[in-house]
Protein backbone atom coordinates (compact mmCIF):
# COMPACT_ATOMS: atom_id res chain seq x y z
CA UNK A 1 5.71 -10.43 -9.40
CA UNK A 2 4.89 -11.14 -6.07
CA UNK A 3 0.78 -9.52 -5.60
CA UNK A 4 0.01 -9.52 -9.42
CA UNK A 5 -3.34 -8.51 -10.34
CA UNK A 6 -5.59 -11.77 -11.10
CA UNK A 7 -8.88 -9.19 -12.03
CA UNK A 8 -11.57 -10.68 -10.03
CA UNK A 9 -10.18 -14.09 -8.47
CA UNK A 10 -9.51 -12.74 -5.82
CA UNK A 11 -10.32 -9.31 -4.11
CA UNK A 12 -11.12 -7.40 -1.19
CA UNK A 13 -14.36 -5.06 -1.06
CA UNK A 14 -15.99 -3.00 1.51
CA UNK A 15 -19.11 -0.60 1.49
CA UNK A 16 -18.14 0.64 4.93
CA UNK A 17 -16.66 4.31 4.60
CA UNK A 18 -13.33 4.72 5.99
CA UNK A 19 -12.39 0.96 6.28
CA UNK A 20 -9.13 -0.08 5.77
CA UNK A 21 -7.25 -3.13 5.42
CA UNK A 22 -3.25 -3.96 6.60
CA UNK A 23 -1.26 -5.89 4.74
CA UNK A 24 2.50 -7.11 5.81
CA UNK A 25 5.27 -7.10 3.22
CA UNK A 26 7.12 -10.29 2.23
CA UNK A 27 10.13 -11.02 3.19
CA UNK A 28 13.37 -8.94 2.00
CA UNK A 29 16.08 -11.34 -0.33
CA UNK A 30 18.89 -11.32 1.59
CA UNK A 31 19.94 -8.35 3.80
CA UNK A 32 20.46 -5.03 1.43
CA UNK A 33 23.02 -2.51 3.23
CA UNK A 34 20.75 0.36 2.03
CA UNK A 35 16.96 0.35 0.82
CA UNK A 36 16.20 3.46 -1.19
CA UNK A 37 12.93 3.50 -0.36
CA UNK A 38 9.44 1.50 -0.11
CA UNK A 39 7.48 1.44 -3.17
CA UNK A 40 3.82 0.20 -2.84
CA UNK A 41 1.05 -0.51 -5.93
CA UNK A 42 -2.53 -1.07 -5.12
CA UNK A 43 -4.87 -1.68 -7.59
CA UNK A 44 -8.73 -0.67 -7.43
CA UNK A 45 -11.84 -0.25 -8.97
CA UNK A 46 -15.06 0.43 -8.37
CA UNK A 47 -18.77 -1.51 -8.81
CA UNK A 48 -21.24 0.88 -8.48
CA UNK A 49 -22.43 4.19 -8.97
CA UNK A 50 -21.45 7.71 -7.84
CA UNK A 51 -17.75 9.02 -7.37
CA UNK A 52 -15.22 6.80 -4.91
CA UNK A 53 -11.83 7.20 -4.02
CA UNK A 54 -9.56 5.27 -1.49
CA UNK A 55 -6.13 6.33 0.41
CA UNK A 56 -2.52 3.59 0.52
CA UNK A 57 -0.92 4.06 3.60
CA UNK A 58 2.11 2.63 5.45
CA UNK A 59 1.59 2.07 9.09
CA UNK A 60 5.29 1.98 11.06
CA UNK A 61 5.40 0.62 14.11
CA UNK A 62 2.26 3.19 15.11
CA UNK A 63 3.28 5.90 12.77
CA UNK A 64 1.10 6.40 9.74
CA UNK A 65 1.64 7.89 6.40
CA UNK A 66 -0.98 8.15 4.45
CA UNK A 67 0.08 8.17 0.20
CA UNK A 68 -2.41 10.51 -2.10
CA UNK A 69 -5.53 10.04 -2.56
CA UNK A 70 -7.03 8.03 -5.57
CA UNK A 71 -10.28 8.11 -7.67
CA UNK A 72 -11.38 5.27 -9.55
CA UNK A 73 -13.46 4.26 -12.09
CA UNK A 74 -14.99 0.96 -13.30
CA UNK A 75 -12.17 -0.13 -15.03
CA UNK A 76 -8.99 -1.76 -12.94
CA UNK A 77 -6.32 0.89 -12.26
CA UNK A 78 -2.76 0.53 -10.94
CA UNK A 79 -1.47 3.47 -8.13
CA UNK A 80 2.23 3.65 -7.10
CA UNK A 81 3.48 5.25 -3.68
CA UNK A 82 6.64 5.84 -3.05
CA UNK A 83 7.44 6.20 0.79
CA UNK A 84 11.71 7.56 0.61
CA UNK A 85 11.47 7.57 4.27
CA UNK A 86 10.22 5.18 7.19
CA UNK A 87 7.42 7.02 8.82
CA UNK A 88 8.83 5.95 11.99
CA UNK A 89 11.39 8.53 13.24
CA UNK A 90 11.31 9.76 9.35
CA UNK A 91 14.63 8.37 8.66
CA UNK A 92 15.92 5.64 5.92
CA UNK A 93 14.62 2.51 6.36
CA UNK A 94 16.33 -0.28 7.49
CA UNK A 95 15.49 -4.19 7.56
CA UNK A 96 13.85 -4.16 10.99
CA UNK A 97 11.66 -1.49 9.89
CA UNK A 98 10.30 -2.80 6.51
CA UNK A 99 9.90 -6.10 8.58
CA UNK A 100 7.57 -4.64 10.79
CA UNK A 101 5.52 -1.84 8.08
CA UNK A 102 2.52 -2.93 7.24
């Protein structure tokens, strides 16, 4: 699948609270007449001590929507978000607007 975990090959880290990074989606196959929904999995763990959690988010045009909130542990764990509705006007999403959620 397009993103699959390679463990530590390749990552992204931070120590900064609050920091975030945006990723853009790949292109849509074709051009659905309906999409159901956005479905995002993130994948996290943590290397050091003490108790850490991080937030997925979609970011819409300039409309956020933030997913739940996530602890982790040492070990690698997989998180799914499921976002029903663009959080741009709150209404199904459409090709335009997947293109341009990051």
């Amino acid at each position: 699948p397009i993103g699959a975990s390679d463990g530590d090959t390749t990552y992204i880290s931070s120590s900064t609270l609050n920091d975030e990074s945006d990723f853009n989606f790949a292109s849509l196959s074709g051009s659905p007449s309906t999409i159901l929904a956005v479905l995002v999995t993130t994948e996290a763990r943590k290397t050091d001590a003490g108790t850490k959690a991080y937030t997925p988010y979609l970011l819409s045009n300039v409309t956020q929507d933030l997913g739940s909130e996530h602890g982790v542990s040492e070990a690698y764990t997989s998180f799914t978000e499921l976002y029903p509705l663009d959080p741009d006007g709150a209404l199904a999403w459409d090709v335009a607007g997947v293109k341009i959620t990051t």
